[in-house]
Protein backbone atom coordinates (compact mmCIF):
# COMPACT_ATOMS: atom_id res chain seq x y z
CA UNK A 1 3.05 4.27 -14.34
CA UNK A 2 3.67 6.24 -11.00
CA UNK A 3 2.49 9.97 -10.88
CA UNK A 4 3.50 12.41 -7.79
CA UNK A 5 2.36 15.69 -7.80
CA UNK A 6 3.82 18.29 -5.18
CA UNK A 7 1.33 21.06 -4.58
CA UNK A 8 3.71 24.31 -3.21
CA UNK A 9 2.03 26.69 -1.25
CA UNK A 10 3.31 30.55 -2.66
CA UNK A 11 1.94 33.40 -2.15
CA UNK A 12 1.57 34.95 -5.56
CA UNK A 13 4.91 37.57 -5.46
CA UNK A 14 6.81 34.39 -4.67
CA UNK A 15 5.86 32.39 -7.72
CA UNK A 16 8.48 33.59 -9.79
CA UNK A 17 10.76 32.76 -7.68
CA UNK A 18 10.20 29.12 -7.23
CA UNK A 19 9.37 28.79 -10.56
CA UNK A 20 12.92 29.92 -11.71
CA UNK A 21 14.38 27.62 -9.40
CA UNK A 22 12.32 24.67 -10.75
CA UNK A 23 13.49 25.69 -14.04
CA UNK A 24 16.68 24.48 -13.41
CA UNK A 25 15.26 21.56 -12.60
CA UNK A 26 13.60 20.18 -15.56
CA UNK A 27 16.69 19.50 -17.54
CA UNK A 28 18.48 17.27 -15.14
CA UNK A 29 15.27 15.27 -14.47
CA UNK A 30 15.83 13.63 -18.40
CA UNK A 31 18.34 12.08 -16.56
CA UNK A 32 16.92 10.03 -13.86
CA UNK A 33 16.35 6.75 -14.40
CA UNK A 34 12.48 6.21 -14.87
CA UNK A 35 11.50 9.68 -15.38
CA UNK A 36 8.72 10.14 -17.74
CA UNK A 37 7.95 13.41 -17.36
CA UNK A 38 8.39 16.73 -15.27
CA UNK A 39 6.04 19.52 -15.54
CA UNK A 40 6.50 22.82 -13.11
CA UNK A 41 2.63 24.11 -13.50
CA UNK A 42 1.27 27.75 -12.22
CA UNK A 43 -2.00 28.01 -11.38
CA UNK A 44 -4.74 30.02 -13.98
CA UNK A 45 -6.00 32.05 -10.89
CA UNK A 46 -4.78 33.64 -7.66
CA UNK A 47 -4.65 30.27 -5.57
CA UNK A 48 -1.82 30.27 -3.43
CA UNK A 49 0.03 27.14 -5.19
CA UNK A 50 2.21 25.93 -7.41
CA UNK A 51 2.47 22.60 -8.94
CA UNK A 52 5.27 20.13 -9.28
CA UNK A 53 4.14 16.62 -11.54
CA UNK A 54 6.31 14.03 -12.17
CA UNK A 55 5.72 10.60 -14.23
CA UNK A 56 7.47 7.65 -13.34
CA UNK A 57 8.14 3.98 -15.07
CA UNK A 58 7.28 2.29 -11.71
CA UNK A 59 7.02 3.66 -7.68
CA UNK A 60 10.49 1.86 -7.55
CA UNK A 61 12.11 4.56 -9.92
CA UNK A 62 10.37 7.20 -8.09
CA UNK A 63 11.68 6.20 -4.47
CA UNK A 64 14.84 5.09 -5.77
CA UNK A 65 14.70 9.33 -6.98
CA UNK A 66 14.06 10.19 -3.55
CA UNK A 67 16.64 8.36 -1.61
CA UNK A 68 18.99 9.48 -3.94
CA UNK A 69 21.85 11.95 -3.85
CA UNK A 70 20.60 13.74 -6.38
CA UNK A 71 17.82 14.53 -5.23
CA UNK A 72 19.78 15.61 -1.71
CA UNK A 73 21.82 17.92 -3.88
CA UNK A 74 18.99 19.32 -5.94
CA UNK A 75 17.32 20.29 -2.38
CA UNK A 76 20.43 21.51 -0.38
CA UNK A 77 19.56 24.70 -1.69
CA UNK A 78 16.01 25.14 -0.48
CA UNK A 79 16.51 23.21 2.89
CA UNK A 80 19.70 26.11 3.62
CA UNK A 81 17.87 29.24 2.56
CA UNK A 82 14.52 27.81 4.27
CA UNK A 83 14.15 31.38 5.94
CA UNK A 84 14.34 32.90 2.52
CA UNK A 85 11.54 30.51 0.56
CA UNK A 86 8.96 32.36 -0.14
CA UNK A 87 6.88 28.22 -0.41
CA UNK A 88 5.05 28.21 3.02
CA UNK A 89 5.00 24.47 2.51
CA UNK A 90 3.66 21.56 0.50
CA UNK A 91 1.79 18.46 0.41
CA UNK A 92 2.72 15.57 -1.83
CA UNK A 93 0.44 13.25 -3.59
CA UNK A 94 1.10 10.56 -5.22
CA UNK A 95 -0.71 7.99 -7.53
CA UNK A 96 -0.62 5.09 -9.75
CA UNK A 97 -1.75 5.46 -12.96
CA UNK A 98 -3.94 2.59 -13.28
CA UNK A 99 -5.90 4.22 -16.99
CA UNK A 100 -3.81 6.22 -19.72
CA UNK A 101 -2.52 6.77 -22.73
């Protein structure tokens, strides 16, 4: 198992926002091949983040995500309103799940 997790960086009157748009996002990622899971997560406190974690089947599924068109399309959005996001930016980790369930 592959796990990424994409820590957003949102002030806290922005964090409706992006979480509406990830919203949309959940639905269509039950149809990526080698998607395990997708969870949008808000933080329990006033830290300035937002979390994005994904499972994958394999770090193959999860690039083959990545360099898709899909993916392209499901980030046009953001990358053409970039003056209007209220994310200040992000770092992504990513792991393989060597222990679990």
């Amino acid at each position: 198992m592959y796990v990424v997790m994409n820590e957003l960086h949102v002030p806290k009157e922005g964090r409706e926002n992006v979480s509406g748009r990830f919203a949309e996002s959940a639905e269509r990622m039950k149809q990526v091949p080698g998607c395990l899971d997708f969870m949008f997560l808000d933080p329990a406190d006033d830290d300035n983040y937002q979390v994005v974690l994904t499972k994958w089947e394999s770090e193959d599924d999860y690039k083959a995500w990545v360099d898709s068109r899909a993916f392209r399309e499901s980030h046009k959005k953001r990358r053409e309103n970039l003056d209007k996001s209220p994310t200040s930016g992000n770092k992504v980790y990513e792991y393989k799940a060597t222990h679990h369930l």
